[in-house]
Protein backbone atom coordinates (compact mmCIF):
# COMPACT_ATOMS: atom_id res chain seq x y z
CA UNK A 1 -37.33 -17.84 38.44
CA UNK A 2 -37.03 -17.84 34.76
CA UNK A 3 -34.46 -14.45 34.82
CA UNK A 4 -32.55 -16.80 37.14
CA UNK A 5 -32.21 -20.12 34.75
CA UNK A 6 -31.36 -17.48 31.92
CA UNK A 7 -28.94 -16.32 33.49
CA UNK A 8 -27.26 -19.56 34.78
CA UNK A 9 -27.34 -20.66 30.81
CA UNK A 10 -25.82 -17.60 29.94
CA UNK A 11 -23.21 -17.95 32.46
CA UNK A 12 -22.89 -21.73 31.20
CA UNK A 13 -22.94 -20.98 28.18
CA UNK A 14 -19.89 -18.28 28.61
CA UNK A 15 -17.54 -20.69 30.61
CA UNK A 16 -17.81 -23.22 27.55
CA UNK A 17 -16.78 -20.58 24.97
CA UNK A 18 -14.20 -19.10 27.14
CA UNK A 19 -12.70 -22.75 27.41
CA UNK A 20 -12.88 -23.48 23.55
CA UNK A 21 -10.94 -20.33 22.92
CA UNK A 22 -8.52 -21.15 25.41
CA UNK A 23 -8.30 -24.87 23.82
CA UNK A 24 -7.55 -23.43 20.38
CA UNK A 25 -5.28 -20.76 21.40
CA UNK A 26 -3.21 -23.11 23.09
CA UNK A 27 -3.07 -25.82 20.31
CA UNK A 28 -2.37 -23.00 18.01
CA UNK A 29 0.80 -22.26 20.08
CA UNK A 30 1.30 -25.49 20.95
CA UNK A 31 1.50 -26.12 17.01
CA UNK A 32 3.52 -23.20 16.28
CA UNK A 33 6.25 -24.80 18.85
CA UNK A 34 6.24 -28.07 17.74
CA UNK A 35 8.93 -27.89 14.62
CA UNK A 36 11.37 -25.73 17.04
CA UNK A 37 10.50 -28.91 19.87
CA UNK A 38 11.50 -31.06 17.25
CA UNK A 39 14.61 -29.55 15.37
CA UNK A 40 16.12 -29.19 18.11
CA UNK A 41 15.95 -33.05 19.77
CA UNK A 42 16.97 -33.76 16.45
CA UNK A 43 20.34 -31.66 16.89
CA UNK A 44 20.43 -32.47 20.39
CA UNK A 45 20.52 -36.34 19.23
CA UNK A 46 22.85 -35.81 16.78
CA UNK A 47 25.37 -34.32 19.31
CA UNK A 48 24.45 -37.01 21.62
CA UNK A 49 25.64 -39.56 19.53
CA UNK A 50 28.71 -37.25 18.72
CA UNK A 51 27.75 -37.43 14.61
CA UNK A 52 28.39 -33.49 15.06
CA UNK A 53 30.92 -30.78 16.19
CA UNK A 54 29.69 -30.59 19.78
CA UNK A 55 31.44 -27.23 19.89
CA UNK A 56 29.29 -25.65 17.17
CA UNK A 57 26.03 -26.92 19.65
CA UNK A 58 25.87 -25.47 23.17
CA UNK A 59 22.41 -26.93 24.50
CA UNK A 60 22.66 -23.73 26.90
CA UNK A 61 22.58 -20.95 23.93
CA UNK A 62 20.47 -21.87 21.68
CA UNK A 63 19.17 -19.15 18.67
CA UNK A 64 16.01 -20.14 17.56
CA UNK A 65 14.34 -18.90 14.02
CA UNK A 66 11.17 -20.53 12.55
CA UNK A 67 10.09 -19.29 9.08
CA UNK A 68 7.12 -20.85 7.78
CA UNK A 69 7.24 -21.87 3.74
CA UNK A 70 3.93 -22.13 2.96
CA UNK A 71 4.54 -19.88 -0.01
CA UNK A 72 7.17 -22.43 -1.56
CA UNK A 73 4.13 -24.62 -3.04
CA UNK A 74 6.64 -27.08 -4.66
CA UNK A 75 8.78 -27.66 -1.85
CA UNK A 76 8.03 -30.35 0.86
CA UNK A 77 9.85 -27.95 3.47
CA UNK A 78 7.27 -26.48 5.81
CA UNK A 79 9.85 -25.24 8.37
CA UNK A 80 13.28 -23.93 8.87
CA UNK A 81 14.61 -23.52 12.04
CA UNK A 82 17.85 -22.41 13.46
CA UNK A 83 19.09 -24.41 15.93
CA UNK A 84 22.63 -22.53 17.10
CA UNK A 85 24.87 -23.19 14.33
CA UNK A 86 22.75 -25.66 12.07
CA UNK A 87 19.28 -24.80 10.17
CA UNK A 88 17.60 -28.15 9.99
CA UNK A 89 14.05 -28.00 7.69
CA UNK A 90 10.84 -29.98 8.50
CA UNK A 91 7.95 -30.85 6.56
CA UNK A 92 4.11 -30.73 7.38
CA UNK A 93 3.82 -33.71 9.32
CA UNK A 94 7.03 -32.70 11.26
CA UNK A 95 9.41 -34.88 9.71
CA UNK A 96 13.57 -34.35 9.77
CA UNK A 97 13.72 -33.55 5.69
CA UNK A 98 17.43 -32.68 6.62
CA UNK A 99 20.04 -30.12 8.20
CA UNK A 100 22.80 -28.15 7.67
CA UNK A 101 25.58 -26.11 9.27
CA UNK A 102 25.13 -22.61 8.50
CA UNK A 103 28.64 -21.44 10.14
CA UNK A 104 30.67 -24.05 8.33
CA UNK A 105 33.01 -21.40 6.04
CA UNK A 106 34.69 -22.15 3.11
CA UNK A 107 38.63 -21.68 4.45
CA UNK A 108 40.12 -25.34 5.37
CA UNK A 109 43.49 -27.27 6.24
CA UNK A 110 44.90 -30.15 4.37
CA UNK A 111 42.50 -33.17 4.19
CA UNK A 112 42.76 -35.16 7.11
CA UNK A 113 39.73 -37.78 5.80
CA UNK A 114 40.45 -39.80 2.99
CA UNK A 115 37.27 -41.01 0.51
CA UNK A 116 37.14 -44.18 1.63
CA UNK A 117 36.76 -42.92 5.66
CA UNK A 118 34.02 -40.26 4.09
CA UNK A 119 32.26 -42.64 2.80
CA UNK A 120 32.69 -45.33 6.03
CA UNK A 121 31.56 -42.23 8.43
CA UNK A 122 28.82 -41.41 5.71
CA UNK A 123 27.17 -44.56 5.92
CA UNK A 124 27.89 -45.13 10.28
CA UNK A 125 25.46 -41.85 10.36
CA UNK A 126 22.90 -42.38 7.78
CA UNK A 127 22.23 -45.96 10.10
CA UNK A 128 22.10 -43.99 13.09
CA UNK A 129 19.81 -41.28 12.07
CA UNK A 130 16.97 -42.79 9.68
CA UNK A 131 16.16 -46.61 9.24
CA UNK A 132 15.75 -46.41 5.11
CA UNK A 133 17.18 -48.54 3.28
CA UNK A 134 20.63 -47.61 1.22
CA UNK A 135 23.10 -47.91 -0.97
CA UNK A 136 26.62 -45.98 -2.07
CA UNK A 137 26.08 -43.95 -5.12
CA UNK A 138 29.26 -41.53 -5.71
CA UNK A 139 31.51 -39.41 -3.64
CA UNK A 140 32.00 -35.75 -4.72
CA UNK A 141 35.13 -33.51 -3.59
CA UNK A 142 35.86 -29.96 -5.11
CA UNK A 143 39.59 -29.00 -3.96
CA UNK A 144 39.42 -26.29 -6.92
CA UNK A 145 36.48 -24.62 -4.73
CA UNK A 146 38.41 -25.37 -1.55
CA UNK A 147 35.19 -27.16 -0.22
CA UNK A 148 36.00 -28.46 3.23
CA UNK A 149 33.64 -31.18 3.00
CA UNK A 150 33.02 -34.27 0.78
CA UNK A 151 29.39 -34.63 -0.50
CA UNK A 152 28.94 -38.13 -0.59
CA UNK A 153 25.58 -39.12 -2.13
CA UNK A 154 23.52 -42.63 -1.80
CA UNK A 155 20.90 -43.39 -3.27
CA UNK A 156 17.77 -44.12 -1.58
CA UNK A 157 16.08 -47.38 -2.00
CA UNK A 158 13.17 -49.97 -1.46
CA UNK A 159 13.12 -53.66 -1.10
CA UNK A 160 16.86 -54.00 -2.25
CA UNK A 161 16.54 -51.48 -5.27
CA UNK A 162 17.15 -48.01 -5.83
CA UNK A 163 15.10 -45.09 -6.55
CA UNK A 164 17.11 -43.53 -9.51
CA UNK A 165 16.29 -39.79 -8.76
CA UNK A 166 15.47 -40.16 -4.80
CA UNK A 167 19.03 -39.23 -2.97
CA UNK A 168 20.67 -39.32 0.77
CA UNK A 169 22.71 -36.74 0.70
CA UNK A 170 25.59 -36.21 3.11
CA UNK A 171 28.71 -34.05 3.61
CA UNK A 172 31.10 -34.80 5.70
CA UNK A 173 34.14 -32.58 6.82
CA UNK A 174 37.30 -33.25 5.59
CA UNK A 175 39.18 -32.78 8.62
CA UNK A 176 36.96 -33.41 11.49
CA UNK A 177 35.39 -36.63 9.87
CA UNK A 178 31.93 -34.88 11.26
CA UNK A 179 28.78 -34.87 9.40
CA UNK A 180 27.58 -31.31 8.89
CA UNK A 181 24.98 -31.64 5.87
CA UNK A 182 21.99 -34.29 5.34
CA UNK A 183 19.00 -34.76 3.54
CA UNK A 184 16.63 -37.23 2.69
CA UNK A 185 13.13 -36.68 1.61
CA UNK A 186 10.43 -39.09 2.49
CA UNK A 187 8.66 -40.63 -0.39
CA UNK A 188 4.68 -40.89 0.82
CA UNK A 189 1.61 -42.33 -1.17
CA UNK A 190 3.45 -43.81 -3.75
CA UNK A 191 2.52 -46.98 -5.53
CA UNK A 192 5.59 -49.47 -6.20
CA UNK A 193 5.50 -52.46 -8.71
CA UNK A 194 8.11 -55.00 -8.81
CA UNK A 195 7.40 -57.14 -11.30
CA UNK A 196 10.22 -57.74 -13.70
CA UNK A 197 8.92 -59.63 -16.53
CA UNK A 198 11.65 -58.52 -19.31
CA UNK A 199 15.15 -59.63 -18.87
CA UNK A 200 18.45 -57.40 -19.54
CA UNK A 201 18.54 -59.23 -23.09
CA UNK A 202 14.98 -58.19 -23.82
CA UNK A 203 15.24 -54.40 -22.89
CA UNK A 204 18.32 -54.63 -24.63
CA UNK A 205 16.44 -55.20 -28.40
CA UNK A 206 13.85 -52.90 -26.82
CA UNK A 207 16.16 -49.71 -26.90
CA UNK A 208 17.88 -50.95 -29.96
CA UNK A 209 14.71 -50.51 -31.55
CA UNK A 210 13.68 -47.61 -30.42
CA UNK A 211 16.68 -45.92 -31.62
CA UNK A 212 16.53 -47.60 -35.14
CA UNK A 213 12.92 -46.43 -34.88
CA UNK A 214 14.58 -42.52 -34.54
CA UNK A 215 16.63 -43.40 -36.91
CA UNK A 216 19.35 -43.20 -34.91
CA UNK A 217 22.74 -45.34 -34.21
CA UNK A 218 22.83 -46.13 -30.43
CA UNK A 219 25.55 -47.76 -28.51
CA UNK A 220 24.83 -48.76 -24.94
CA UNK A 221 27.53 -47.95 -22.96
CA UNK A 222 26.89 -49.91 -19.98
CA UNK A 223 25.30 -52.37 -17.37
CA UNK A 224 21.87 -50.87 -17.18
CA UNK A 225 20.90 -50.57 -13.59
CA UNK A 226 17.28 -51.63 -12.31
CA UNK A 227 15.23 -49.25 -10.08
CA UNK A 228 12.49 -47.43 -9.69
CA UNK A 229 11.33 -44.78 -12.06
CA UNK A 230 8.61 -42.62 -11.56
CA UNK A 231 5.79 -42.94 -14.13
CA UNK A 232 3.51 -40.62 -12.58
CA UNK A 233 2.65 -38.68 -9.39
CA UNK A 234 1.50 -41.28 -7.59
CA UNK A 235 3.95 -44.64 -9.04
CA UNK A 236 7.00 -45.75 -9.54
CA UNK A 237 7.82 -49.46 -11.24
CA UNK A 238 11.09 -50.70 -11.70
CA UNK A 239 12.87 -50.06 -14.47
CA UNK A 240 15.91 -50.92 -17.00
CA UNK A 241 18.02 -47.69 -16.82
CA UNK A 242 20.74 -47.45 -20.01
CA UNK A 243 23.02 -45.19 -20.79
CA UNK A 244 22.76 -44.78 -24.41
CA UNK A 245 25.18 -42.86 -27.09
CA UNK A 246 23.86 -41.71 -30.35
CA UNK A 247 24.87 -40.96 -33.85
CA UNK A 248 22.66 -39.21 -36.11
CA UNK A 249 22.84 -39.15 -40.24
CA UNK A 250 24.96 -35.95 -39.48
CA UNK A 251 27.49 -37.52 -37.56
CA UNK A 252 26.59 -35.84 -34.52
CA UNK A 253 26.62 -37.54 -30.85
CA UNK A 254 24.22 -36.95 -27.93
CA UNK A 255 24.44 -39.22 -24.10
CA UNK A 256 20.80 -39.84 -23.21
CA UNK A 257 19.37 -41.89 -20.22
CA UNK A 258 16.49 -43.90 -21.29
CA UNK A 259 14.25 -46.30 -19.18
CA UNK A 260 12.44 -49.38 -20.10
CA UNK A 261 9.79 -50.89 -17.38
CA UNK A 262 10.62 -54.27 -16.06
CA UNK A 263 6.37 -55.25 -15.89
CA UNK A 264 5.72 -54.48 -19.47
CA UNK A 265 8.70 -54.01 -21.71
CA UNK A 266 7.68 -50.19 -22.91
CA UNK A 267 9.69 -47.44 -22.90
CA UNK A 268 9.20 -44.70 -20.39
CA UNK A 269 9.79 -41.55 -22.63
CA UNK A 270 10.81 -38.30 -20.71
CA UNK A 271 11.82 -36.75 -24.41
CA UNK A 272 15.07 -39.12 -23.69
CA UNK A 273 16.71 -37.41 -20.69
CA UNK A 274 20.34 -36.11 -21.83
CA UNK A 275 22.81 -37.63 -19.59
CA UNK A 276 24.68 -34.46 -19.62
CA UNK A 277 22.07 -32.97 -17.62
CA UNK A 278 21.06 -36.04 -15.45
């Protein structure tokens, strides 16, 4: 009697260990699925709404590559996967970071899509793919490199202001009007204050100062722009942004982008960020 209940434990106590280890192997494949699943509703959307060259998508031949980036420890891109003609790259939680078309060539006709309809189509697709908020930035074209596309860049932004370094990047093709590049990085965690407590006029004196204080001659070469401006990991406030020239005792000029929170008039030093290289 007591060989018997043994064994019926035993046997018990197999059939629950064979079903965990089926469980986990199947939410381990499950998982290792679930960026292809996704990249490719994302291109299938895309075509869909005919924001793509339907030509370089055939939902019947599909080539599918998934390379894991866990070694690229900076880089919010988990996954890249090949969906026909267009790699589109995923983060951890499965999130469109953005796509490209990997077949797209460098050879291309006489501009059929001015600036102005780049930017237009830029902005029709951006609204149809991601609910952020926007706004234009600049428009980029390189005939010299015989680019076929225009890279036209917004930036990203919150509660009717900017992020200064957070971009929407888009490239559209000069002669299709198609969109065959995007990115846009999701911004997670962060803390955001909007208090503006300083106006223009303030910040104004405020980089004055700090130049005199460098013993420097500064000339502010524009409307500053407010937005927000990382001041650490984990925050962004908005900011004053100026574009600043400088004349030292030598007679030597330097561009520099300097930043000057809204909340508490101080100056958020990067070691003054050369606009040259911003």
């Amino acid at each position: 009697m007591r060989l018997k209940k043994i064994r019926v434990i035993f046997s018990l106590v197999i059939i629950i260990l064979l079903g965990l280890i089926g469980y986990i192997v199947n939410g381990i494949l499950n998982k290792e699925t679930k960026e292809v699943i996704v990249a490719k509703k994302f291109i299938e959307n895309l075509s869909d709404e005919k924001i793509i060259n339907n030509s370089n998508y055939n939902k019947e031949a599909i080539e599918e590559e998934v390379l894991n980036k866990l070694n690229s420890k900076s880089s919010q891109i988990q996954y890249s996967v090949i969906v026909g003609n267009y790699g589109v790259d995923i983060d951890k939680n499965y999130n469109v970071l953005g796509f490209s078309n990997k077949n797209l060539g460098t050879k291309i006709k006489l501009a059929e899509i001015s600036e102005e309809k780049a930017t237009s189509l830029a902005t029709k697709y951006i609204d149809e793919i991601t609910n952020d908020e926007f706004i234009f930035k600049e428009i980029k074209t390189r005939e010299e490199e015989g680019s076929p596309c225009y890279n036209v860049v917004f930036y990203k932004c919150k509660d009717g202001y900017p992020y200064y370094k957070q971009e929407i990047n888009t490239s559209i093709n000069k002669v299709t009007g198609k969109l065959e590049a995007y990115s846009n990085y999701p911004l997670d965690n962060i803390k955001h204050i909007k208090d503006i407590n300083i106006d223009e006029y303030k910040a104004k004196n405020i980089v004055q100062n700090y130049f005199i204080n460098l013993n420097l001659k500064s000339e502010i070469l524009d409307k500053p722009m407010i937005a927000f401006v990382s001041v650490n990991d984990n925050e962004m406030t908005l900011s004053y942004v100026y574009n600043v020239k400088t004349i030292d005792d030598k007679n030597k000029e330097e561009k520099y982008i300097i930043y000057i929170r809204a909340d508490l008039g101080e100056v958020i030093n990067y070691n003054l960020e050369s606009s040259t290289n911003s």
